[in-house]
Protein backbone atom coordinates (compact mmCIF):
# COMPACT_ATOMS: atom_id res chain seq x y z
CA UNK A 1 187.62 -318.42 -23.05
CA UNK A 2 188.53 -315.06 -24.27
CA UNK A 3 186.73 -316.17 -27.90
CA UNK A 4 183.46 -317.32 -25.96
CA UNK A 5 183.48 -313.71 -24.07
CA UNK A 6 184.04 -311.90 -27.78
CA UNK A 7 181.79 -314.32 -29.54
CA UNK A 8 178.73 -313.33 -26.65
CA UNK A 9 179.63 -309.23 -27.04
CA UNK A 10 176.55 -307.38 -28.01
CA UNK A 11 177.28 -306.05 -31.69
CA UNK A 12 177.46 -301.90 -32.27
CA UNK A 13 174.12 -300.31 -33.14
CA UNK A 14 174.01 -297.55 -35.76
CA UNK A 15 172.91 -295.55 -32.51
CA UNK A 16 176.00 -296.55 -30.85
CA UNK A 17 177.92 -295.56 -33.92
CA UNK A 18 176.06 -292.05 -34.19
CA UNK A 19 176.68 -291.43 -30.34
CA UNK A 20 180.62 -291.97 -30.51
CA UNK A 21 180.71 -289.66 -33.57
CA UNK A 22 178.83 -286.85 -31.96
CA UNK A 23 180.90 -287.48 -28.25
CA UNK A 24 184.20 -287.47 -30.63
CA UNK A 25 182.83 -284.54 -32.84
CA UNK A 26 182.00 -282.28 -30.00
CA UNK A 27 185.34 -283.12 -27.97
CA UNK A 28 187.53 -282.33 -30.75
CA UNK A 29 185.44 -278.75 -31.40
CA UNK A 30 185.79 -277.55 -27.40
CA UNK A 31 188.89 -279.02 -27.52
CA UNK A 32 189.92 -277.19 -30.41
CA UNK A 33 188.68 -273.88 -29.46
CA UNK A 34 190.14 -274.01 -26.52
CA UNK A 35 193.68 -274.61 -28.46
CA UNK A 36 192.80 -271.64 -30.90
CA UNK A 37 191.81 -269.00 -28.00
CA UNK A 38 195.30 -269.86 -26.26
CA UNK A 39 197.19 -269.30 -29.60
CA UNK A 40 195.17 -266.26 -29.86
CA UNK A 41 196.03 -264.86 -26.45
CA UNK A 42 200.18 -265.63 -27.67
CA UNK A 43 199.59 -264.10 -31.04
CA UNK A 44 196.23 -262.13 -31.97
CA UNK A 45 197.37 -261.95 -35.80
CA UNK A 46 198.51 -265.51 -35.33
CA UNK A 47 198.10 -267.03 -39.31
CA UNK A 48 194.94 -269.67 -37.94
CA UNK A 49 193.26 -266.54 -36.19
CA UNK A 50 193.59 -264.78 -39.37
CA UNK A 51 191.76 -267.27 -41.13
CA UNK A 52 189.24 -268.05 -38.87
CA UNK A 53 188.79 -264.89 -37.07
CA UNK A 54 190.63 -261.81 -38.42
CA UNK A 55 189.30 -259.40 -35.88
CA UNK A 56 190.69 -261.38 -33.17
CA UNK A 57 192.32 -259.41 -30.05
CA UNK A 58 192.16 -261.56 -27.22
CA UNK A 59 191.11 -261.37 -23.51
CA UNK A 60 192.85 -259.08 -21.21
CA UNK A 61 193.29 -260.35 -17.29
CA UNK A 62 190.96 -257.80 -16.08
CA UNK A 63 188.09 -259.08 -18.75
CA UNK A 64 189.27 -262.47 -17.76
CA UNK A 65 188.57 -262.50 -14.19
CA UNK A 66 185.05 -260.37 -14.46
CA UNK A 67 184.07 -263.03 -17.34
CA UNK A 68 184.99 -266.27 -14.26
CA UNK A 69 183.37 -263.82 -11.33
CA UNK A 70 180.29 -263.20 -13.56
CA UNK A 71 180.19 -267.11 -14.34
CA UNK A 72 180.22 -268.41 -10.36
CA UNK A 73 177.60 -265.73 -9.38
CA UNK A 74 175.05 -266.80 -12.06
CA UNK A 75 175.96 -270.57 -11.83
CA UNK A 76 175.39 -270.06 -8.02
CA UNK A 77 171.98 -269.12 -8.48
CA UNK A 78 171.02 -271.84 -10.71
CA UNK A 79 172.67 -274.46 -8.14
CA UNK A 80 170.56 -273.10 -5.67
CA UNK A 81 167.30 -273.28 -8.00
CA UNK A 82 168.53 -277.00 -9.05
CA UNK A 83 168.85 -278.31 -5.56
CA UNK A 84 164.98 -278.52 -5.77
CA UNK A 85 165.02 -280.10 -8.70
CA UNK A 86 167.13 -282.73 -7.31
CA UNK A 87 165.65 -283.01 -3.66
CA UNK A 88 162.34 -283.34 -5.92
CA UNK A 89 163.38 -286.28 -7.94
CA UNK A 90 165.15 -288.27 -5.52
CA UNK A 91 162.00 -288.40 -3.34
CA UNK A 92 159.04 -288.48 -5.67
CA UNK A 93 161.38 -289.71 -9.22
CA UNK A 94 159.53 -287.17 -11.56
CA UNK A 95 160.80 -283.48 -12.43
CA UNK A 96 158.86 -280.49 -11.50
CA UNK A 97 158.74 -278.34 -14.12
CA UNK A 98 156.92 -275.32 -11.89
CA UNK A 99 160.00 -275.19 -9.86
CA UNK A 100 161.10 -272.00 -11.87
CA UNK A 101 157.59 -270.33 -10.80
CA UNK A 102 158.75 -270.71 -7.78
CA UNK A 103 162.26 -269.02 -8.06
CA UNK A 104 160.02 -266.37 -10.11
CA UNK A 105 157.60 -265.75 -6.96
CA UNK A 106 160.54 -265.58 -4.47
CA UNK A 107 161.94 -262.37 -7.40
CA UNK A 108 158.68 -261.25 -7.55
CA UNK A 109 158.31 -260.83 -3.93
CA UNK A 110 161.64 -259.59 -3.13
CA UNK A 111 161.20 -257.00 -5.90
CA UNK A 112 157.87 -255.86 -3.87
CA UNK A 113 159.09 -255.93 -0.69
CA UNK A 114 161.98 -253.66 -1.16
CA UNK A 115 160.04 -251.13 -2.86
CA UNK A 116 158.31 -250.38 0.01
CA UNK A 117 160.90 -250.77 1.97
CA UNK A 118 162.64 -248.16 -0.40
CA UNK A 119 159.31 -245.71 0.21
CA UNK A 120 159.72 -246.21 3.44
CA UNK A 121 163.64 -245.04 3.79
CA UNK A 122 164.98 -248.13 4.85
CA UNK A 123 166.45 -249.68 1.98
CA UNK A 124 169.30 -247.56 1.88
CA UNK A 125 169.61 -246.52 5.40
CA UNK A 126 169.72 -250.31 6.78
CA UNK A 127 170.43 -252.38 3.86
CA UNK A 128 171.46 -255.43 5.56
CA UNK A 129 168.88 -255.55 7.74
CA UNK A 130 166.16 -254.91 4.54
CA UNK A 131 168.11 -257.54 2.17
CA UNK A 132 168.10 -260.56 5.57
CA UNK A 133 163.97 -259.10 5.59
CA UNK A 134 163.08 -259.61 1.82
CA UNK A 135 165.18 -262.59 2.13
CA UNK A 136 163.15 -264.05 4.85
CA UNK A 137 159.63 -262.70 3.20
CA UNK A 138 160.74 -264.76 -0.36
CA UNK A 139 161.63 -267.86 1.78
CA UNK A 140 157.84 -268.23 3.23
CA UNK A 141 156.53 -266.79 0.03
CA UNK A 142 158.04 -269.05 -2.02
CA UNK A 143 158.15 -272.15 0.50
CA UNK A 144 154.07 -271.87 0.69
CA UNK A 145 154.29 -272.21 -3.10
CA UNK A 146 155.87 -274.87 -2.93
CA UNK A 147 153.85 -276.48 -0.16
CA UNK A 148 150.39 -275.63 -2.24
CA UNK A 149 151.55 -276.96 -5.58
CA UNK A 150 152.36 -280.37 -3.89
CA UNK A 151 149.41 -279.97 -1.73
CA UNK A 152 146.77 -279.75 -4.45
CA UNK A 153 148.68 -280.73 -8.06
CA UNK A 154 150.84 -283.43 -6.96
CA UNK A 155 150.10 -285.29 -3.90
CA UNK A 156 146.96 -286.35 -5.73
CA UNK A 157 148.68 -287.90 -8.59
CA UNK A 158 151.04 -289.84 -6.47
CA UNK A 159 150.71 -293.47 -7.69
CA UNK A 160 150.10 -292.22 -11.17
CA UNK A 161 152.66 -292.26 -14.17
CA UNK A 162 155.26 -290.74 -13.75
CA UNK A 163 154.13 -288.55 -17.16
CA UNK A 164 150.81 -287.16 -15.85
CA UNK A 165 152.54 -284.86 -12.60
CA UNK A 166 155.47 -284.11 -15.38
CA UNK A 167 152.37 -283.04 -17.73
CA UNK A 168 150.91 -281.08 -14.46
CA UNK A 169 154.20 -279.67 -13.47
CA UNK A 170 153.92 -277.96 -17.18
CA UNK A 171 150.48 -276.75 -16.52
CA UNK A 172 150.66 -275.54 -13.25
CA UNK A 173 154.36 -273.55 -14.47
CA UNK A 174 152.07 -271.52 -17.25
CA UNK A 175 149.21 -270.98 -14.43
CA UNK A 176 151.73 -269.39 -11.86
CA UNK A 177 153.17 -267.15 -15.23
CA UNK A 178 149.32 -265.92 -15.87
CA UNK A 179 148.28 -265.44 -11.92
CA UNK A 180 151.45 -263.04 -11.90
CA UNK A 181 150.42 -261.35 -15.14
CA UNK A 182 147.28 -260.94 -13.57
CA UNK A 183 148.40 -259.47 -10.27
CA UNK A 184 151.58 -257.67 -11.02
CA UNK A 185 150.70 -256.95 -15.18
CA UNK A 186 153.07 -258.26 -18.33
CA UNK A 187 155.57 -255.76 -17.90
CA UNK A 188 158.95 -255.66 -16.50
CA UNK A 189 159.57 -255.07 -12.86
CA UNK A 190 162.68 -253.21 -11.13
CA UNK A 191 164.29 -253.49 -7.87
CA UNK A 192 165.46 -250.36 -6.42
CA UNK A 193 168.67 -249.37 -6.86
CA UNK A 194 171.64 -250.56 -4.48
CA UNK A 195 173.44 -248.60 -2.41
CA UNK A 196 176.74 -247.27 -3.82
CA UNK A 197 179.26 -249.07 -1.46
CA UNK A 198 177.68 -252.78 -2.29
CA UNK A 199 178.92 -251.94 -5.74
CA UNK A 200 182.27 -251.08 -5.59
CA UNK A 201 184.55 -253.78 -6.16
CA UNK A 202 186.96 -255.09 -3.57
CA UNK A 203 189.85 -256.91 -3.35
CA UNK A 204 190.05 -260.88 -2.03
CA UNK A 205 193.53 -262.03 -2.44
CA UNK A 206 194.39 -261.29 -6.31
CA UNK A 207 190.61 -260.88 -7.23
CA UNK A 208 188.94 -257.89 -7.77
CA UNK A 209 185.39 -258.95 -6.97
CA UNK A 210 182.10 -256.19 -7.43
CA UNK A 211 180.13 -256.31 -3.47
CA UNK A 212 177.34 -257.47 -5.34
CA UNK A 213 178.27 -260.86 -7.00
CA UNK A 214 180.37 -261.36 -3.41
CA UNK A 215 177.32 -261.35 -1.54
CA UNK A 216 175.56 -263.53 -4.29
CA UNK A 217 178.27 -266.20 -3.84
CA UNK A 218 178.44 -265.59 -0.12
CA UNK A 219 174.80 -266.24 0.25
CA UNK A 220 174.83 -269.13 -2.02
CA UNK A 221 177.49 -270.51 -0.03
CA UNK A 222 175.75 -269.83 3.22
CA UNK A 223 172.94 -271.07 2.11
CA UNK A 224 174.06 -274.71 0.74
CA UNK A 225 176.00 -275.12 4.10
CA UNK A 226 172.54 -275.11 5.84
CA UNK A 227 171.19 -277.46 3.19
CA UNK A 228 173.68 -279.70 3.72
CA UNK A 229 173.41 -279.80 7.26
CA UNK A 230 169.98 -280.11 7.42
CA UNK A 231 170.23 -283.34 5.03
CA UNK A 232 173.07 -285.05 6.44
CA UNK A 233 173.30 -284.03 10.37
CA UNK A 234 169.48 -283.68 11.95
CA UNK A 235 166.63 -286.53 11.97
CA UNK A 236 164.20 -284.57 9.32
CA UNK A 237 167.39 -284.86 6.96
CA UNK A 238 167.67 -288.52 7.73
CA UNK A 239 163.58 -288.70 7.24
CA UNK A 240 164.28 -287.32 3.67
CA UNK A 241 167.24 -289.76 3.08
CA UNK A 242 165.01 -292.34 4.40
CA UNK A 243 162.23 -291.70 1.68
CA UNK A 244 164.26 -290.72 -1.26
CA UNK A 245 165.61 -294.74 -1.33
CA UNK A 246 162.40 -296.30 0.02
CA UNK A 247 158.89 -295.08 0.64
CA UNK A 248 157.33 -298.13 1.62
CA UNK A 249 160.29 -299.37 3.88
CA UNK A 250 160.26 -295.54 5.29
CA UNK A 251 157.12 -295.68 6.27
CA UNK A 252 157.11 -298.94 7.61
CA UNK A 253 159.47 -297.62 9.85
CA UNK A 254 157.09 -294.84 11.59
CA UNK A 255 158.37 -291.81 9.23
CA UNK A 256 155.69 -289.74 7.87
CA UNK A 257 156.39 -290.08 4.18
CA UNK A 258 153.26 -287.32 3.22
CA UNK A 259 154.84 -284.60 5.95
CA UNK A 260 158.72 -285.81 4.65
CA UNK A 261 157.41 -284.98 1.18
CA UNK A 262 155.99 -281.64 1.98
CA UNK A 263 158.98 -280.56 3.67
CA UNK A 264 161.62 -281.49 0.44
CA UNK A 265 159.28 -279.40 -1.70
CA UNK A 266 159.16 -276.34 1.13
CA UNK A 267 162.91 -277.06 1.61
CA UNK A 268 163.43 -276.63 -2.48
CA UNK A 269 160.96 -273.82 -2.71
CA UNK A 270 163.29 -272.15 0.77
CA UNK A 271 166.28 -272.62 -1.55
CA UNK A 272 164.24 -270.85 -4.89
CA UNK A 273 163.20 -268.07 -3.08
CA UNK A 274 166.93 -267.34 -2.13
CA UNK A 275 167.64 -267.75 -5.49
CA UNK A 276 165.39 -265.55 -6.57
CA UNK A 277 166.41 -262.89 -4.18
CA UNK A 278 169.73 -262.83 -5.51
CA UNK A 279 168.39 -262.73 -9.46
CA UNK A 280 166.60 -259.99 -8.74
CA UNK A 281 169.30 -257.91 -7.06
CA UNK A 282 172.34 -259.18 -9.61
CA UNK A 283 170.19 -258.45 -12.74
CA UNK A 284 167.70 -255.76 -10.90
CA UNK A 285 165.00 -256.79 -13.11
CA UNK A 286 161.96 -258.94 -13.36
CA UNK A 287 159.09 -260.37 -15.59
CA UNK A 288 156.49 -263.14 -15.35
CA UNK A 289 158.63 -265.49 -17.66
CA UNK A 290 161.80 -264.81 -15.28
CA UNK A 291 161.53 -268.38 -13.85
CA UNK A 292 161.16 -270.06 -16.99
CA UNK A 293 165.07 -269.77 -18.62
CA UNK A 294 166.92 -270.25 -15.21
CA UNK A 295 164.35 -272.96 -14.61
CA UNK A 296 164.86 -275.02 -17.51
CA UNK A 297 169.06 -274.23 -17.06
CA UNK A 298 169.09 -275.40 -13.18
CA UNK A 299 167.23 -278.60 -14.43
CA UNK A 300 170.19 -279.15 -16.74
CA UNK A 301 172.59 -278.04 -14.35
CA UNK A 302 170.88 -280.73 -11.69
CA UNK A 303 171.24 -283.33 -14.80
CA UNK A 304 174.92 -282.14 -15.45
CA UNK A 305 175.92 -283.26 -11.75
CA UNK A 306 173.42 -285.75 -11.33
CA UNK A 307 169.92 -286.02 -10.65
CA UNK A 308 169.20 -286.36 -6.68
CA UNK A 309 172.68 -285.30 -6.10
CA UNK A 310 172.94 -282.30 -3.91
CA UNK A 311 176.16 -281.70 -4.40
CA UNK A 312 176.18 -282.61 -7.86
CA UNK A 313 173.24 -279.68 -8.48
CA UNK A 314 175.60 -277.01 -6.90
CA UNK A 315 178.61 -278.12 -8.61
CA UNK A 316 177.04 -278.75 -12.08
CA UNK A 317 175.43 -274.97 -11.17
CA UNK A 318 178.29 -273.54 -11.17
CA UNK A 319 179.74 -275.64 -14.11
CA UNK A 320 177.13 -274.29 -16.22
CA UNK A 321 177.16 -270.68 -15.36
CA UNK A 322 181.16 -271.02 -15.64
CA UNK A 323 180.36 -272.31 -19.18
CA UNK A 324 177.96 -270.00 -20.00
CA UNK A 325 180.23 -267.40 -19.24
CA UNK A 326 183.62 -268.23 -20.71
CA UNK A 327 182.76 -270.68 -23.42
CA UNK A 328 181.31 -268.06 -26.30
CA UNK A 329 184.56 -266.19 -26.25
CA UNK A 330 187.05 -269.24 -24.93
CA UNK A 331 185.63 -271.67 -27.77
CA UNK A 332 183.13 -270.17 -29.85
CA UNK A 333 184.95 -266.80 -31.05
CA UNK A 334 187.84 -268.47 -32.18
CA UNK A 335 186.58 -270.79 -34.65
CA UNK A 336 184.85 -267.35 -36.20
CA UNK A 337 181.49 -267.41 -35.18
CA UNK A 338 179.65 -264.60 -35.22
CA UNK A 339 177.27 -262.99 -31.76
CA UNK A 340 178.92 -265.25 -29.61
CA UNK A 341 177.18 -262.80 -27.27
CA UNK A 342 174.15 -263.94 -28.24
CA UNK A 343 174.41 -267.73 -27.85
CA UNK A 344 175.00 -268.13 -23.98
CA UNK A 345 172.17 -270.45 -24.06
CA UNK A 346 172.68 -272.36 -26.49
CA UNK A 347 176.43 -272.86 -24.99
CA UNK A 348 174.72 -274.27 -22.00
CA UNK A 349 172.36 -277.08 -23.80
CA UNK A 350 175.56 -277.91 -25.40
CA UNK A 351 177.16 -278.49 -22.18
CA UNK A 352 174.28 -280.98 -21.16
CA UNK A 353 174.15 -282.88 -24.46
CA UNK A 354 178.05 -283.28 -24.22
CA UNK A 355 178.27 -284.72 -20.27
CA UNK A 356 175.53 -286.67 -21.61
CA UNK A 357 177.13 -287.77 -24.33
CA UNK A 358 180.31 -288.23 -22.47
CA UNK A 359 179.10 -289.34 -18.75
CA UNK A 360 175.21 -290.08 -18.76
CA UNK A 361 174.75 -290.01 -14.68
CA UNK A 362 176.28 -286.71 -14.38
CA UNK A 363 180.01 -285.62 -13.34
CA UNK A 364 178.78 -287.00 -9.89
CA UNK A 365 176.49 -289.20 -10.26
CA UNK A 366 172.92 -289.47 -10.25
CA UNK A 367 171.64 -290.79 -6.49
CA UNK A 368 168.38 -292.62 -7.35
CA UNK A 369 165.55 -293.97 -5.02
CA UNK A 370 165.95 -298.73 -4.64
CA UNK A 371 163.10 -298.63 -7.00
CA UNK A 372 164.52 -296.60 -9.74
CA UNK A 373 167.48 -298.60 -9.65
CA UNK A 374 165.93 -301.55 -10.15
C-alpha cells in the first residue's frame, strides 16, 4: 500500500526545487543575522564582526526600544490602510490599487484642515478637540472617495475579469495623484507643528514612549476595535460577511449586495482616512505620491496576514513595520552591508517574498469568498 501511495506521488518540478532553495536560502540569511547581531551585542570586536563588519558597536536599550516603538506606530498605520485592502478583496476578489489615493486624500485633508485651524488659534489652544475634528473631516473626505471610485470605476466593471478593475484601480490611483497636483501643486505639504506636551515622551510600565506615536497606536487600536465590532457584532457586519462568501446566495436572501458593497469600500476608505491622519501628524509631511509607498506596503502587509483577513491585515501591519524597523540593523548590518538605512523597503518586499515562500495564505490565513475557493 505504502509503494502504490509513493509510486502515485507527483514528482519535484525544477520550480519546486528553486522554491525550497530560495525558502532555505533566505531562512538561513535572517536566521543568521539574527545570530551575528546577538554575538555583536556580547562582543562588538567579536572576531566574525570583525570580518564582516569592523565598525560594529551594537544597539543600546534606549535605541532598542525607540527602533520597536517606531516599528508598531508605522506598522499601525499600514494595518489600518490594509484593512481596506482586505475588506475589498474578500467582497469583490480583486485588489484596489487606488486604495493608497485614498489614505493620500484623508493626509491631504487633514493637512488642510489644521492649517486653518492653526490660523484660526485653535490648533494649539484645543488640540484634542482640532485632532477628533480633522479626524472626522478625513473620515467623510476620504469615505466619499471611496464611495465615488466604486460608484463610477468599479461597480460598472462588476462581472468583468477580474484584470480590467485591477487595470482601472491603476488608472484611477495616477488620476487621484494628478487631480491633487492640480489642486494642491507638486510640492510638499506640512502640517503645523504639535504642541510641545504631545511630544514629550512618557513612561508606560518600562517604556519610554514619545505622546505622539502613543496616540498613533492608541488610535489605531481604537479604531480596529470599532472595525471589529462593526464586522462581527451588528447586522451591516453580518451583511458584509454575508457577501464576502456568497453574492448570489446573499442576495437571494434579501441583502442588498450593491449598498453592502458601497459600504466595505466607505468602511475601508473610513479606516484610510484615519490612517492618513496619523501619517501626516507622525511624519508632518505630505506630497501627491504619499499614498503610493504605504499603499503598495499595506497591500503586502494584507498579503503577509492574509488576504480578507481582518485580523491578519492588522497583525501582518504591524509585522511589517516591526520588520521594517529592526531588520536593517538586527540582520542586515551584521552581515556588512552597507546604508542599511537606506533599504527599509526593500527589507519589507523581502518579508512578503519570504512568508510567501514559507506560508503562501499568510501567517493567518487568507479568508476567501465559496467561489474563490472553488
Amino acid at each position: 500500500m505504502t509503494t502504490a501511495i509513493r509510486s502515485r506521488a507527483v514528482p519535484r518540478t525544477g520550480v519546486d526545487w528553486f522554491l525550497t532553495v530560495m525558502r532555505t536560502g533566505l531562512s538561513f540569511f535572517f536566521i543568521s543575522g539574527v545570530v551575528l547581531f546577538l554575538l555583536q551585542q556580547i562582543d562588538p570586536q567579536n572576531p566574525i564582526a570583525g570580518v564582516l563588519n569592523p565598525d560594529a558597536t551594537g544597539l543600546t536599550a534606549d535605541q532598542l526600544e525607540g527602533l520597536v516603538i517606531s516599528g508598531l506606530s508605522q506598522g499601525a498605520m499600514y494595518g489600518l490602510i490594509a484593512l481596506g485592502y482586505s475588506m475589498v478583496y474578500g467582497v469583490l476578489g480583486f485588489i484596489n490599487f487606488a486604495h493608497g489615493e485614498v489614505f493620500m486624500v484623508g493626509a491631504m485633508t487633514g493637512m488642510i484642515t489644521s492649517n486653518k485651524l492653526e490660523e484660526a488659534g485653535i490648533w494649539e489652544d484645543a488640540f484634542p478637540v482640532a485632532l477628533v475634528f480633522i479626524i472626522l473631516v478625513a473620515i467623510v473626505c476620504s469615505t466619499a472617495t471611496a464611495v465615488i471610485m466604486e460608484r463610477v470605476a468599479y461597480r460598472p466593471l462588476r462581472g468583468s475579469p477580474r484584470l480590467i478593475p485591477l487595470i482601472t484601480s491603476i488608472g484611477v490611483s495616477f488620476l487621484i495623484q494628478n487631480i491633487s497636483i492640480v489642486l494642491l501643486g507638486p510640492g510638499a505639504k506640512s502640517y503645523p507643528s504639535l504642541p510641545d506636551w504631545l511630544s514629550q515622551k512618557r513612561t508606560i510600565l518600562f517604556l519610554e514612549i514619545e505622546g505622539t506615536k502613543m496616540m498613533v497606536v492608541l488610535v489605531a487600536a481604537i479604531s480596529m476595535a470599532g472595525l471589529w465590532y462593526l464586522v462581527e457584532r451588528t447586522k451591516t457586519g453580518k451583511a458584509m460577511r454575508a457577501v464576502a462568501e456568497d453574492k448570489e446566495i446573499a442576495s437571494l436572501m434579501g441583502i442588498d449586495v450593491n449598498r453592502t458593497i458601497v459600504t466595505t469600500f466607505a468602511v475601508g476608505g473610513a479606516m484610510a482616512g484615519v490612517a492618513g491622519i496619523l501619517w501626516g501628524i507622525l511624519f508632518r509631511s505630505v506630497i501627491h505620491t504619499t499614498g503610493f509607498l504605504p499603499g503598495i506596503k499595506a497591500f503586502s502587509a494584507a498579503v503577509v496576514g492574509g488576504i480578507g483577513n481582518l485580523g491578519g491585515a492588522m497583525a501582518g501591519g504591524l509585522t511589517l513595520g516591526s520588520a521594517e524597523s529592526l531588520a536593517p540593523l538586527m540582520v542586515l548590518e551584521p552581515w556588512g552591508v552597507n546604508g542599511v538605512s537606506q533599504l527599509r523597503d526593500a527589507v519589507a518586499f523581502l518579508v512578503l517574498i519570504f512568508v510567501l515562500l514559507v506560508k503562501p495564505t499568510g501567517l493567518f490565513g487568507e479568508r476567501l469568498s465559496a467561489e474563490d475557493r472553488a
